[in-house]
N, C-alpha and C. Protein backbone atom coordinates (compact mmCIF):
# COMPACT_ATOMS: atom_id res chain seq x y z
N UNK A 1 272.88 -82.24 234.65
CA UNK A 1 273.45 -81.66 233.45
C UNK A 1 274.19 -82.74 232.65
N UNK A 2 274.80 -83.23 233.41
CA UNK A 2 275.70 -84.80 232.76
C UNK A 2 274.69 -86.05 232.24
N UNK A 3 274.24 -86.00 232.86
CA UNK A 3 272.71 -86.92 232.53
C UNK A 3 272.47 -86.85 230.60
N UNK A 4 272.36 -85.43 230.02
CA UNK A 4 271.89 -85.50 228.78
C UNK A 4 273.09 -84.68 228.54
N UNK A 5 274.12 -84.07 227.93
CA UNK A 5 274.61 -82.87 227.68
C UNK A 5 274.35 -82.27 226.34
N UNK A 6 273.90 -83.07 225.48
CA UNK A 6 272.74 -82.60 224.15
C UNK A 6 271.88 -81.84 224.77
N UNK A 7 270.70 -82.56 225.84
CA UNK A 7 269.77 -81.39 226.29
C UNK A 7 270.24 -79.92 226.96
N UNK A 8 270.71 -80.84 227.64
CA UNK A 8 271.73 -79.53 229.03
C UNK A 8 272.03 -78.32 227.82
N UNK A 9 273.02 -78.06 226.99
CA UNK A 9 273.91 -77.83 225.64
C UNK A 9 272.19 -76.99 225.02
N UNK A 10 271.62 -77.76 224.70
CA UNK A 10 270.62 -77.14 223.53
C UNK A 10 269.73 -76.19 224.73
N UNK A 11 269.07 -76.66 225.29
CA UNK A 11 268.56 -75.67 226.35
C UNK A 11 269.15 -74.35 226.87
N UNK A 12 270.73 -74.33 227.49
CA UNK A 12 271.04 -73.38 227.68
C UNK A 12 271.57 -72.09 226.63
N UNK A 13 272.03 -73.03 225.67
CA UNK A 13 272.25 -71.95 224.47
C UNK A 13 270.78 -70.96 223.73
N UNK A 14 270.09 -72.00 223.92
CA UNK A 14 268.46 -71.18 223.53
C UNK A 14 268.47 -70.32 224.53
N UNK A 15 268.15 -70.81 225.59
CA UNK A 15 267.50 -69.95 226.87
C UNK A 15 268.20 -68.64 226.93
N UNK A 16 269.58 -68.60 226.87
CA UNK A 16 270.69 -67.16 227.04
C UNK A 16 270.78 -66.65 225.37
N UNK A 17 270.04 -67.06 224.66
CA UNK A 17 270.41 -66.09 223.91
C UNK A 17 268.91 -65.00 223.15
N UNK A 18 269.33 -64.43 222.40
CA UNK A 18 268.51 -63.26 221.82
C UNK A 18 267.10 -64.37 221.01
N UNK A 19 267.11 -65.36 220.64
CA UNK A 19 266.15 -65.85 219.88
C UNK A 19 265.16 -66.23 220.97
N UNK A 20 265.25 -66.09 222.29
CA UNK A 20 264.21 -66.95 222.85
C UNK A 20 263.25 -65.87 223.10
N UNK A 21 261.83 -66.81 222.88
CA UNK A 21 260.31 -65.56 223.16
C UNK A 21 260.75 -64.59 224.75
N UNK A 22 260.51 -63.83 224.88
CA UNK A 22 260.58 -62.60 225.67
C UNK A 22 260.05 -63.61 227.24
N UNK A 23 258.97 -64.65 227.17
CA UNK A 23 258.66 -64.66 228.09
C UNK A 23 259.25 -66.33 228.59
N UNK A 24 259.91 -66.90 227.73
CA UNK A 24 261.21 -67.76 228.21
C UNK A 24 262.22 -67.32 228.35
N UNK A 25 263.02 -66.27 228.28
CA UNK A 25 263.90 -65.55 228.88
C UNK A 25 264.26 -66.32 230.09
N UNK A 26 266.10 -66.44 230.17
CA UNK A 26 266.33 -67.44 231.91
C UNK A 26 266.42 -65.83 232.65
N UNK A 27 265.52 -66.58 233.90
CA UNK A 27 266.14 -66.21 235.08
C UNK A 27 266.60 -66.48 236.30
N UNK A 28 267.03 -65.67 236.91
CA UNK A 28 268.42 -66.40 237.65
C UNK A 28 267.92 -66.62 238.60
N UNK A 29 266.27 -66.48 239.33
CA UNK A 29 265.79 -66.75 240.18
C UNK A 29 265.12 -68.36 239.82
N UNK A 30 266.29 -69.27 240.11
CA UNK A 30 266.06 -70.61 239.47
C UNK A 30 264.57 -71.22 240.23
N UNK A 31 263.89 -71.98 239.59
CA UNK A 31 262.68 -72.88 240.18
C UNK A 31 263.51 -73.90 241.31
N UNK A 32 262.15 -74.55 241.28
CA UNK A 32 262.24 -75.69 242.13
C UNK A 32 263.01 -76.89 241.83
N UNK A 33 262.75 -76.82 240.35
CA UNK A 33 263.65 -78.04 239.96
C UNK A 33 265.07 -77.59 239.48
N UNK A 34 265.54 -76.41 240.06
CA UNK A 34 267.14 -76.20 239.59
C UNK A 34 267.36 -75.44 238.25
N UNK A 35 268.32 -75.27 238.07
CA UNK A 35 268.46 -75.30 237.16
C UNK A 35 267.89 -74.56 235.35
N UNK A 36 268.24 -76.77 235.24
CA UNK A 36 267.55 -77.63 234.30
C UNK A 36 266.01 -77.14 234.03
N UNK A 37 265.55 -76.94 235.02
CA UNK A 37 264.40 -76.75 234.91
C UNK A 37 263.97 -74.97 234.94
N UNK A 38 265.06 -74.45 234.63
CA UNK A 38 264.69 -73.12 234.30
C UNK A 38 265.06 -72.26 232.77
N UNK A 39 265.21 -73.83 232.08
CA UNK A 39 265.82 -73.48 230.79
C UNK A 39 264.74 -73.97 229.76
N UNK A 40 264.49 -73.16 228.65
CA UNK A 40 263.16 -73.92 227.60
C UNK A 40 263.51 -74.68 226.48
N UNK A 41 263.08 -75.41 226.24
CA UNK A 41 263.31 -76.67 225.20
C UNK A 41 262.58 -75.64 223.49
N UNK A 42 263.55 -75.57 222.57
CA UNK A 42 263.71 -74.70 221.56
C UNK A 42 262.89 -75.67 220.83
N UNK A 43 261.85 -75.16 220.09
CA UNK A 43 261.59 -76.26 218.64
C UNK A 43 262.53 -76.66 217.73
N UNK A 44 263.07 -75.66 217.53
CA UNK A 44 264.05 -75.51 216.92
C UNK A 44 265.81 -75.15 217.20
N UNK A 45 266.90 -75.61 217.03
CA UNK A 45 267.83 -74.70 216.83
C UNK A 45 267.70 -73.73 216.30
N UNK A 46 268.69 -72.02 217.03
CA UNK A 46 268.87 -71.32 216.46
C UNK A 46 269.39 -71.54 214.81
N UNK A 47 269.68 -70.06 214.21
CA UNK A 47 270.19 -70.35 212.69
C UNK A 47 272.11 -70.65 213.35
N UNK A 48 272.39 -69.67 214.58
CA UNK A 48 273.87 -69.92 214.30
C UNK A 48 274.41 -70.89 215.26
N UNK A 49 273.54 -72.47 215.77
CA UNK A 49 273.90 -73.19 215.86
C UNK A 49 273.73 -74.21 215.41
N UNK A 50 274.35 -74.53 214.73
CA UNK A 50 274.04 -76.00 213.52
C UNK A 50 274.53 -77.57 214.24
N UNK A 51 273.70 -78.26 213.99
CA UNK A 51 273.62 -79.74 214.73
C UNK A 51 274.65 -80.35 214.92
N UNK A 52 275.91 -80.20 213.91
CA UNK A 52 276.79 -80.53 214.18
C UNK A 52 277.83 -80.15 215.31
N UNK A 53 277.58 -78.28 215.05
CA UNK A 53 278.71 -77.88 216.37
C UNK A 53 278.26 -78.16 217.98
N UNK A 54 276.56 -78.45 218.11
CA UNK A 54 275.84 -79.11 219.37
C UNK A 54 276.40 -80.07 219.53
N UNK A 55 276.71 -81.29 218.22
CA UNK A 55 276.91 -82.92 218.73
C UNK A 55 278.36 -82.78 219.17
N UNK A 56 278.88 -82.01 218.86
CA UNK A 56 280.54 -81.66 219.06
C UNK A 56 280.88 -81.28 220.61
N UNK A 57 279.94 -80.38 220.97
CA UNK A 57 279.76 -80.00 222.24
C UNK A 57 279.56 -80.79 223.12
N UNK A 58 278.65 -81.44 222.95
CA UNK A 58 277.74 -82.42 223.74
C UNK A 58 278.71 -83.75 223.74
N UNK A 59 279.46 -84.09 222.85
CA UNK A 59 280.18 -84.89 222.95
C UNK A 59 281.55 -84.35 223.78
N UNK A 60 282.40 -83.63 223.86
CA UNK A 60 283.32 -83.24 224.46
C UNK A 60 282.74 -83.06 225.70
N UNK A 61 281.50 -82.42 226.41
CA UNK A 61 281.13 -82.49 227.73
C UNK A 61 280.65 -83.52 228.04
N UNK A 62 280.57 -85.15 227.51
CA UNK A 62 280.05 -86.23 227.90
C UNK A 62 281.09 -87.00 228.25
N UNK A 63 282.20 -86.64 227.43
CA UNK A 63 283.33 -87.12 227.93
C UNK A 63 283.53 -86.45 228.87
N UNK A 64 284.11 -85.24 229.33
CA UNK A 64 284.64 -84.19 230.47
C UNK A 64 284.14 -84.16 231.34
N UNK A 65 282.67 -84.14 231.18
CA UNK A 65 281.29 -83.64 232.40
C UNK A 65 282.06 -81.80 232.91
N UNK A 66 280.91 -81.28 233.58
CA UNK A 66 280.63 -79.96 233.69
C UNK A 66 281.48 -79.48 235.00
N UNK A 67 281.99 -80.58 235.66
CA UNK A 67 282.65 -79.99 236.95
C UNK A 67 283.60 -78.96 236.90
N UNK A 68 284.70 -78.80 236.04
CA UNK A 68 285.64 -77.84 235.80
C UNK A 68 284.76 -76.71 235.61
N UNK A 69 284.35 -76.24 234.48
CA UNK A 69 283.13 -75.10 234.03
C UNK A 69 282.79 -74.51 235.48
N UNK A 70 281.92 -75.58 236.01
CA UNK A 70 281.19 -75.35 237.31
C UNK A 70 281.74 -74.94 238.67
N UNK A 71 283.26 -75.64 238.73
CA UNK A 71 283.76 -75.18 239.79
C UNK A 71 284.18 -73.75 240.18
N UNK A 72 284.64 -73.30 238.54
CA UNK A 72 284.74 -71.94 238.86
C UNK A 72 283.40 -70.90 239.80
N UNK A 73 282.19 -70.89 239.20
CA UNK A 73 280.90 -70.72 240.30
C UNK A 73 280.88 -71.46 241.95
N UNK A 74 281.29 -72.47 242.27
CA UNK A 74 281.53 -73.39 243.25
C UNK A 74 282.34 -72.59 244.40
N UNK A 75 283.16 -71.58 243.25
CA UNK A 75 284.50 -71.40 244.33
C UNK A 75 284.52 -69.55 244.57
N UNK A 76 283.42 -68.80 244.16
CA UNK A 76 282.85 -67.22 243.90
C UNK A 76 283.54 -66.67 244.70
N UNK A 77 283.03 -67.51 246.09
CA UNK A 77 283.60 -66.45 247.25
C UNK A 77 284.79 -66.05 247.45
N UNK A 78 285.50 -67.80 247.14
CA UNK A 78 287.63 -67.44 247.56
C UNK A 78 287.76 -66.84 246.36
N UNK A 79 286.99 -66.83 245.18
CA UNK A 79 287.09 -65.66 243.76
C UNK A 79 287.58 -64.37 244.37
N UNK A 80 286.72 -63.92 244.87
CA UNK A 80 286.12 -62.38 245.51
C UNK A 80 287.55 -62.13 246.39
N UNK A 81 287.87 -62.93 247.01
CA UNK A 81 288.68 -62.89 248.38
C UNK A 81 290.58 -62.77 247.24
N UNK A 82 290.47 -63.50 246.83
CA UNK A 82 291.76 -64.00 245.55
C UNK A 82 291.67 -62.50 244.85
N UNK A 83 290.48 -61.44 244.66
CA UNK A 83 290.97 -60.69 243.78
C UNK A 83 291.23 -59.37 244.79
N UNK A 84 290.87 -59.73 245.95
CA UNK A 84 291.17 -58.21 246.55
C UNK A 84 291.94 -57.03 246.59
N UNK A 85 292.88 -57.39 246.44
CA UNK A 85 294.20 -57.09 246.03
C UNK A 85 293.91 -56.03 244.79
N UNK A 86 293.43 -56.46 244.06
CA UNK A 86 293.37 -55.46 242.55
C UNK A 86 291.62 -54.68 243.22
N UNK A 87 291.15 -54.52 243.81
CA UNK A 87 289.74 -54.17 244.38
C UNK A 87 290.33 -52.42 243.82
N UNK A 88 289.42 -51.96 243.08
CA UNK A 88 289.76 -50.62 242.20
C UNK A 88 290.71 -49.82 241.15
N UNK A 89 291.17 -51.26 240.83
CA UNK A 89 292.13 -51.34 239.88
C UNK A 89 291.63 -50.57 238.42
N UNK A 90 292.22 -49.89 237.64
CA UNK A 90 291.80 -49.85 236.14
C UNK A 90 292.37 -50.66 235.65
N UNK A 91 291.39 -50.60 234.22
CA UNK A 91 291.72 -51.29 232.93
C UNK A 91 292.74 -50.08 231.96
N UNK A 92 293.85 -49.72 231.88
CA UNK A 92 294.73 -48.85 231.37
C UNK A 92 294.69 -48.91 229.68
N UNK A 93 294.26 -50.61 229.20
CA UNK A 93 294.80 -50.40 227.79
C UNK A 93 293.58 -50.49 227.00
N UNK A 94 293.67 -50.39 225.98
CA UNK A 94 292.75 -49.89 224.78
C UNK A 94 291.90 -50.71 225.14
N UNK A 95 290.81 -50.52 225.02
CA UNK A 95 290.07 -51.35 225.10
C UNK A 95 287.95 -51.36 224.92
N UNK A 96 287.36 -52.72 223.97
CA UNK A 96 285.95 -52.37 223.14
C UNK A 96 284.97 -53.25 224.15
N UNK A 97 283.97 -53.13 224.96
CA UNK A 97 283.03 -54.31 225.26
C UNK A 97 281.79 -54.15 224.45
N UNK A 98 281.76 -55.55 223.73
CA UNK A 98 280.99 -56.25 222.96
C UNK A 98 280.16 -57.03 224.08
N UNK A 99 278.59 -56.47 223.33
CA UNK A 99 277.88 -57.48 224.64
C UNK A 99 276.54 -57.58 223.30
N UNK A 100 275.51 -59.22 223.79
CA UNK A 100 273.85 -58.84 223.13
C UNK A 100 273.27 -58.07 224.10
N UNK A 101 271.99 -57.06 223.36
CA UNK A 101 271.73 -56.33 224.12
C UNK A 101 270.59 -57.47 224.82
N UNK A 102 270.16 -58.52 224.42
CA UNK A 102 269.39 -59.61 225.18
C UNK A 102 270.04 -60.60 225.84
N UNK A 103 271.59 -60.24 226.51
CA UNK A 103 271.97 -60.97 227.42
C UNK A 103 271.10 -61.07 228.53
N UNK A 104 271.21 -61.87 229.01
CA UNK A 104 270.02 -62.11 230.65
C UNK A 104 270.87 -61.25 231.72
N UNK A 105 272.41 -61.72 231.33
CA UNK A 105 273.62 -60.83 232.33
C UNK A 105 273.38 -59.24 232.39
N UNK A 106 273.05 -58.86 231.13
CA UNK A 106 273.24 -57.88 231.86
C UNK A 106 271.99 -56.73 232.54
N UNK A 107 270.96 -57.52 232.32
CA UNK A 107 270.07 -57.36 233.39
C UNK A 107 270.73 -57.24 235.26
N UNK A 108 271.89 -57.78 235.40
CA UNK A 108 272.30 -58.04 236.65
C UNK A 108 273.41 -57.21 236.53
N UNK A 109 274.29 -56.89 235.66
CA UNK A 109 275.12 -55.93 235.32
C UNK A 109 274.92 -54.83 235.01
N UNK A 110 274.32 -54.32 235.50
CA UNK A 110 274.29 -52.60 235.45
C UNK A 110 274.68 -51.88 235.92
N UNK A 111 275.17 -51.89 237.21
CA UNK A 111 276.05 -51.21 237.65
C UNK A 111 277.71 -51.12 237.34
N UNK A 112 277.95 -52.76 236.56
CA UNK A 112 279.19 -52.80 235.78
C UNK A 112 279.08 -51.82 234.90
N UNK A 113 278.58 -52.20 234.25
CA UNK A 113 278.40 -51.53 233.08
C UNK A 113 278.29 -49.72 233.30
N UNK A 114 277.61 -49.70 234.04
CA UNK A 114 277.49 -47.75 234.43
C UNK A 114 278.88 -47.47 234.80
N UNK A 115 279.44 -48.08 235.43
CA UNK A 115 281.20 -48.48 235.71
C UNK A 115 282.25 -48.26 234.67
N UNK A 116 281.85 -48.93 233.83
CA UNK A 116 282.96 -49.02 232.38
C UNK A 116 283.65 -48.09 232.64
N UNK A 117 283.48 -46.56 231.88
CA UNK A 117 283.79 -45.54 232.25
C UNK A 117 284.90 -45.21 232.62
N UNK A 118 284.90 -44.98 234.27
CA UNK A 118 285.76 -44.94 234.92
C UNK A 118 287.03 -46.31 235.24
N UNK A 119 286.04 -47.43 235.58
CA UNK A 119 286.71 -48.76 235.57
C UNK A 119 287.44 -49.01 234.33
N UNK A 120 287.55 -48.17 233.39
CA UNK A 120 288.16 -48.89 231.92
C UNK A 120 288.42 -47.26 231.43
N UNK A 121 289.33 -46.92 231.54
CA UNK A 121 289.22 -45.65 231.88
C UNK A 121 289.65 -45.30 229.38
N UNK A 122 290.82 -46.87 228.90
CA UNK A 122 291.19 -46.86 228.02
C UNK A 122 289.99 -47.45 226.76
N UNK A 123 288.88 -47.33 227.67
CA UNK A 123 287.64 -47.54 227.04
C UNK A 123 287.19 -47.21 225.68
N UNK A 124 287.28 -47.65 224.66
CA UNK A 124 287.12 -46.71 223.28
C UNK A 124 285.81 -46.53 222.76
N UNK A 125 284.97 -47.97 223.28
CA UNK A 125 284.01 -48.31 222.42
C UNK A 125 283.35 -49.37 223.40
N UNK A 126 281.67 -48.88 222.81
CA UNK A 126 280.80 -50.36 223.54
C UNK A 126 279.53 -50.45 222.38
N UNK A 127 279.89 -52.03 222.63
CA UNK A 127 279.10 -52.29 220.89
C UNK A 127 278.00 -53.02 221.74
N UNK A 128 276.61 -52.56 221.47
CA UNK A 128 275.79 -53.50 221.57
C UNK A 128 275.15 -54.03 221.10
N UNK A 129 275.08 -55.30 220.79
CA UNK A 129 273.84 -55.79 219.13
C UNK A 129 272.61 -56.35 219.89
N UNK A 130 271.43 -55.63 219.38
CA UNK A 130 270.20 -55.80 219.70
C UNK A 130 269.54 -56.87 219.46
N UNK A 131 269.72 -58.03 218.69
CA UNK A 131 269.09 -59.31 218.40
C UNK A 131 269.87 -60.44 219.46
N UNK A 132 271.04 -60.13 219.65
CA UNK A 132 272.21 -61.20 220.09
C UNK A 132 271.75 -61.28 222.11
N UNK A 133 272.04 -62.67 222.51
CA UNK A 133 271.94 -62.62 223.60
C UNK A 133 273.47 -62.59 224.33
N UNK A 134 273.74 -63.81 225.28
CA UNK A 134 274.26 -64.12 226.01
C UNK A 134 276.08 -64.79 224.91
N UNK A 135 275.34 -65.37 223.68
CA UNK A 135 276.53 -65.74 223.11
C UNK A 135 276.56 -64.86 222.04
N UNK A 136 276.91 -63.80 221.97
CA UNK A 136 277.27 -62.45 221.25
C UNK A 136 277.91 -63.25 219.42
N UNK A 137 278.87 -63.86 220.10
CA UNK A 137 280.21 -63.96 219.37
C UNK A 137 279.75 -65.04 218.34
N UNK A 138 278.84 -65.41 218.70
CA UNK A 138 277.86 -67.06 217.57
C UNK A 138 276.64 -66.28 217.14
N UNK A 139 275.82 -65.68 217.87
CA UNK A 139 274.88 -65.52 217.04
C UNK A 139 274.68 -64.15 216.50
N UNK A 140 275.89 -63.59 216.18
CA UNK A 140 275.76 -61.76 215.68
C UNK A 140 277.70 -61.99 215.34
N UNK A 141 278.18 -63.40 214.60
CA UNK A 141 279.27 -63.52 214.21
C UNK A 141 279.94 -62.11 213.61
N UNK A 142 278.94 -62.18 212.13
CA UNK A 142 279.33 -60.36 211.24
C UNK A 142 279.67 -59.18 212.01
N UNK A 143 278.61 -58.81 212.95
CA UNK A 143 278.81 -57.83 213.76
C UNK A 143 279.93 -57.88 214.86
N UNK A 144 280.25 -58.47 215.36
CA UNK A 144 281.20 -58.72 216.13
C UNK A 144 282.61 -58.59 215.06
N UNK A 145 282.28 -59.12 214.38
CA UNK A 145 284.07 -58.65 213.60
C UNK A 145 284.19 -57.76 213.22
N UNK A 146 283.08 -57.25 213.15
CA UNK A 146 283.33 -55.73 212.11
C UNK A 146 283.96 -55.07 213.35
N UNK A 147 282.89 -55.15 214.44
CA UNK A 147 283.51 -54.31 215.54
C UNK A 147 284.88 -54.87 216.16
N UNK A 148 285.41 -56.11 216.43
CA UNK A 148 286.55 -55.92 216.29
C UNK A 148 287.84 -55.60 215.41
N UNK A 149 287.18 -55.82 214.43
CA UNK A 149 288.07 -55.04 213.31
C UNK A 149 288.38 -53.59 213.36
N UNK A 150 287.16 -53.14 213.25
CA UNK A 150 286.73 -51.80 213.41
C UNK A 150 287.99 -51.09 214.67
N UNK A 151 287.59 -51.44 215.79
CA UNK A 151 288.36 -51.05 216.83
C UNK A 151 290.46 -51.91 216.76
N UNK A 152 290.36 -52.83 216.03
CA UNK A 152 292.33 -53.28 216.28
C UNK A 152 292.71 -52.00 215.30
N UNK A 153 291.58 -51.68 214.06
CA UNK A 153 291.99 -50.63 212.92
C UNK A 153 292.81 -49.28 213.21
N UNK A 154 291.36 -49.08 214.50
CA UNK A 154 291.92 -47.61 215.42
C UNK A 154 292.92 -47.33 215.97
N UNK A 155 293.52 -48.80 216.35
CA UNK A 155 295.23 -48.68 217.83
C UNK A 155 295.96 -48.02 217.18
């Protein structure tokens, strides 16, 4: 991933989000070569990532490298173990989940999600935008504010 972080950066933002063909879609059942190699090389940038905010990226993770990001995944299990404690906890306060409906996540989240509900009991609202993938908040910008607007309007 450190190797290119332009590629690393442009690959994964394509791959997780709503613009990629149906049958490059990531999945989490990674190949042989990792990864890297389960992500597709875009002809193009999307429209809502422009070359500049990539070189920006790619430059701040060339300096940093991916270990921080990564460690959090690294460390799942003492995650799991660290949250036990709250294991059936609600979510009490107001509260909207914004998701694309072409996240790859939530192919794996469904049972979260059937959850909300009860788990979020101060639940008001669930916005889902049908073009947007994995980065909701970049590539369905408009929609996302409206709906948070929409919902701080309601408190």
């Amino acid at each position: 991933m450190r190797r290119d972080p332009a590629v690393t950066l442009r690959r994964t933002f394509f791959t997780l989000s709503g613009d990629v063909p149906e049958a490059q879609r990531w999945n989490p059942d990674l190949p042989e070569g990792g990864f890297l190699a389960s992500l597709a090389e875009p002809a193009a940038l999307p429209a809502w990532l422009p070359e500049a905010e990539l070189a920006l990226y790619a430059e701040t993770y060339r300096r940093t490298g991916f270990r921080g990001g990564l460690n959090w995944y690294r460390n799942i299990e003492r995650n799991w173990m660290l949250m036990a404690p709250f294991a059936g906890a609600r979510i009490q306060v107001p509260a909207l989940f914004v998701a694309g409906r072409r996240d790859p996540v939530l192919g794996w989240a469904g049972r979260a999600m059937e959850a909300l509900p009860q788990a979020v009991p101060g639940l008001l609202g669930t916005v889902l935008v049908e073009t947007a993938g994995h980065w909701v908040q970049q590539e369905a910008a408009p929609e996302v504010n409206a709906a948070l607007l929409g919902f701080l309007k309601g408190l």
